[in-house]
Protein backbone atom coordinates (compact mmCIF):
# COMPACT_ATOMS: atom_id res chain seq x y z
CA UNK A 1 -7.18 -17.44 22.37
CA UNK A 2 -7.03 -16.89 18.72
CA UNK A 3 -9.24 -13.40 18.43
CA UNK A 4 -8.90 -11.64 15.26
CA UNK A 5 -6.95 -9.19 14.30
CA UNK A 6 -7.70 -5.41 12.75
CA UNK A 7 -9.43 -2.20 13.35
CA UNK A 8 -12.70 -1.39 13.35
CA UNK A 9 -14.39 2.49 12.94
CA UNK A 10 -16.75 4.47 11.46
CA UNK A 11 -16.73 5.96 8.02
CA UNK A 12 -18.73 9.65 8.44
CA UNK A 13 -20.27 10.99 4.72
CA UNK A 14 -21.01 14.69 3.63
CA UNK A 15 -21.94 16.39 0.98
CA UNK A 16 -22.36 13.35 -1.50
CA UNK A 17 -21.89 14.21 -5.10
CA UNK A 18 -24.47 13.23 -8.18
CA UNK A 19 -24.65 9.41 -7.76
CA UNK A 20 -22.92 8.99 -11.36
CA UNK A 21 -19.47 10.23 -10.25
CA UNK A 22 -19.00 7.52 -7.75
CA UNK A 23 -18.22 4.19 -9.81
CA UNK A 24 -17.01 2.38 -6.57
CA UNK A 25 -15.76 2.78 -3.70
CA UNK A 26 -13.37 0.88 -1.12
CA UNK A 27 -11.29 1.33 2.35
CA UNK A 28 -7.81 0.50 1.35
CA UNK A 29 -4.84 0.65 4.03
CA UNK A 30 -1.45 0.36 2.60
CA UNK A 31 2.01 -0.28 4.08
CA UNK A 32 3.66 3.22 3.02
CA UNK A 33 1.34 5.98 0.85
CA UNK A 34 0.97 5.38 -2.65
CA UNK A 35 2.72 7.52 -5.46
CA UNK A 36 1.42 5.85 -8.35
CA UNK A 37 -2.10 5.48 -8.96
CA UNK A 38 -0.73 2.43 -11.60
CA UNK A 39 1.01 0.61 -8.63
CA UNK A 40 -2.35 0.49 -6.61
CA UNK A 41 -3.50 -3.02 -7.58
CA UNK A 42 -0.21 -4.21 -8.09
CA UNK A 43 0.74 -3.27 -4.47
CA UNK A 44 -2.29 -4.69 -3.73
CA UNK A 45 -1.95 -8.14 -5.11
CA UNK A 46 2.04 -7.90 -3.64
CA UNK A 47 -0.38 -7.72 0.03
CA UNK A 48 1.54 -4.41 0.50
CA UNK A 49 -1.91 -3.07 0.75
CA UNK A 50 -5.38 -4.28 1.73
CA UNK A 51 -8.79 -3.12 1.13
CA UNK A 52 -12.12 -3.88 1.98
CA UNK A 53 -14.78 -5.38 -0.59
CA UNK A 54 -16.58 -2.29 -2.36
CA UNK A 55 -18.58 -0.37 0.21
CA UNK A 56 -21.69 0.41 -1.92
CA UNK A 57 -22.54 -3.37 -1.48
CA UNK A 58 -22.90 -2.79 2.77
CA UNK A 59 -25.02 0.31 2.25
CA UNK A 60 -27.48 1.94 0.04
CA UNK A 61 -26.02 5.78 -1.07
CA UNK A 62 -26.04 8.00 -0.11
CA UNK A 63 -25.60 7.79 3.92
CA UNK A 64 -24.54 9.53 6.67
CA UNK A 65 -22.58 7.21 8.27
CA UNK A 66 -20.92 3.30 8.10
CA UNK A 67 -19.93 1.15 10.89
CA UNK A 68 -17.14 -1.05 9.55
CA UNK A 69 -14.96 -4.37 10.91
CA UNK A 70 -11.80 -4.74 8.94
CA UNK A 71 -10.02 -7.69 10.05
CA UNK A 72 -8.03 -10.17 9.14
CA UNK A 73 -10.42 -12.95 8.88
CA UNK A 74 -12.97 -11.12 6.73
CA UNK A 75 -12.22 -12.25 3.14
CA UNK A 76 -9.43 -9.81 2.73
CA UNK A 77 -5.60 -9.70 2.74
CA UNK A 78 -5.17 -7.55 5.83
CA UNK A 79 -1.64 -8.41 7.53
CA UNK A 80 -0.62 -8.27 11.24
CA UNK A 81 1.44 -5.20 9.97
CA UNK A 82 2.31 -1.44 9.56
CA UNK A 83 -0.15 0.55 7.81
CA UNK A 84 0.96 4.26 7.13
CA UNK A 85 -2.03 5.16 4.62
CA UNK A 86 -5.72 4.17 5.86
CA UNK A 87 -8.28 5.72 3.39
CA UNK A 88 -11.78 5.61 1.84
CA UNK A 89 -10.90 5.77 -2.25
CA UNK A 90 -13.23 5.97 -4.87
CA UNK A 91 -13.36 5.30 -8.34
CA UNK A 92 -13.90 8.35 -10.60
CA UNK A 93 -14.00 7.29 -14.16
CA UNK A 94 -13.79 4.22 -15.96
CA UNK A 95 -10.36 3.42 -16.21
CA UNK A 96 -10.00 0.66 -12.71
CA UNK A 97 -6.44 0.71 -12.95
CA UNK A 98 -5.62 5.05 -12.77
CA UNK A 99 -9.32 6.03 -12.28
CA UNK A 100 -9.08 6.52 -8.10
CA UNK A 101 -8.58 9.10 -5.58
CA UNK A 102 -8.88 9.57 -1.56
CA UNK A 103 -12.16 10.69 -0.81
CA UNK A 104 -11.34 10.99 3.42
CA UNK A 105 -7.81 9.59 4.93
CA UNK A 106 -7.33 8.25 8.77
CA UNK A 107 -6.02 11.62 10.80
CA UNK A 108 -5.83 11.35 14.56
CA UNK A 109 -6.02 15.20 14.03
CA UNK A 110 -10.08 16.07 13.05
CA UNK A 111 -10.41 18.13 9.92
CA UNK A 112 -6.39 17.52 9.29
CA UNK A 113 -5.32 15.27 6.03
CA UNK A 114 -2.32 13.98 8.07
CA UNK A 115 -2.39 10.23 7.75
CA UNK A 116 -2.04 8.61 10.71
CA UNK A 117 -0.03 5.04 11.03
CA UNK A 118 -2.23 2.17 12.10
CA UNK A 119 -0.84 -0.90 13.45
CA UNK A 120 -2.58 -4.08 13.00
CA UNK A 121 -1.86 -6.19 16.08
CA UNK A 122 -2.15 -9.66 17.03
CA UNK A 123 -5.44 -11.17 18.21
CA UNK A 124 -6.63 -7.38 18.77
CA UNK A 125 -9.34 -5.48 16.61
CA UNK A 126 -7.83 -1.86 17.19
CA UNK A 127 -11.11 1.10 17.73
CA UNK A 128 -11.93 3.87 17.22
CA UNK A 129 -10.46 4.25 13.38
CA UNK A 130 -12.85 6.96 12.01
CA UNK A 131 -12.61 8.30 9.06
CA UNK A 132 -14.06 11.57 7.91
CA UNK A 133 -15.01 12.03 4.03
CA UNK A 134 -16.75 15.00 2.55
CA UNK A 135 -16.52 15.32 -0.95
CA UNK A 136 -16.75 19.56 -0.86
CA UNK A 137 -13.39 19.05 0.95
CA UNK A 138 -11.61 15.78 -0.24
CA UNK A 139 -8.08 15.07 0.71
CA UNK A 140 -4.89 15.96 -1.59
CA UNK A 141 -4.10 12.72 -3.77
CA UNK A 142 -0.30 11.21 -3.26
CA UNK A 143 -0.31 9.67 -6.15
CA UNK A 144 0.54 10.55 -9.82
C-alpha cells in the first residue's frame, strides 16, 4: 500500500486582530525550534522545515476554526521525519524574511506553549494535531 504520509488536525481561532496586522499566514513544522527568525526560509529551503501553502487562501478571515491535511503528497516538502516545532506563524510586517512570529504552537498539554514532537511516519496520516491560536494570548517567539 503506498498511503500517504503526515498529520492532519484542526487549527482553532480567537480573538482575531484588525485584518491589516495579518499579512500571511502559514503552518510550518520544523526539525528542531527555530532561533533565528533570518534562518526560517533558509531552513526551509535546506527541507529542515516544512510548511503549508498560506492559509488565508483555504479560508475567508476571520474563522473559528480550519480542518487541515498536511501530508507529504500535498505540494509541500514535508519529510517522513522528526518534527520538534509544529506551529501556525504569521507574518506581521512587511519584511518576509524577519517579519514572523507563532501565533498558536502544537502542545499535547491544552492552554500550555510546550511544543510537542510530531513524528511523521510512513504511509500513516497521524490525528488529532490541533492547534490552538488566540491572538490575546499568543505563544513566546524562539527566535531572535
Amino acid at each position: 500500500m503506498n498511503e500517504d504520509s503526515g498529520f492532519s488536525g484542526v487549527i482553532r481561532f480567537k480573538n482575531w486582530p484588525p485584518a491589516d496586522s495579518v499579512r500571511e499566514m502559514r503552518l510550518i513544522v520544523f526539525e528542531s525550534v527555530p532561533t533565528d527568525s533570518s534562518l526560517i526560509i533558509p531552513t526551509l529551503l535546506a527541507r529542515r522545515a516544512a510548511a503549508w501553502p498560506a492559509l488565508e487562501r483555504d479560508f475567508p478571515r476571520p474563522v473559528d476554526s480550519l480542518p487541515y491535511v498536511f501530508t507529504t503528497k500535498t505540494g509541500t516538502n514535508l519529510q517522513v521525519t522528526n518534527y520538534d516545532y509544529v506551529a501556525v506563524v504569521y507574518q506581521f510586517g512587511s519584511n518576509v524574511l524577519t517579519d514572523w512570529r507563532p501565533a498558536g504552537v502544537y502542545s499535547v498539554t491544552p492552554g500550555r506553549f510546550e511544543p510537542a514532537p510530531l513524528r511523521v511516519l510512513l504511509h500513516r496520516t497521524t490525528e488529532n494535531v490541533d492547534i490552538q491560536v488566540d491572538f490575546h494570548n499568543l505563544p513566546p517567539v524562539p527566535w531572535r
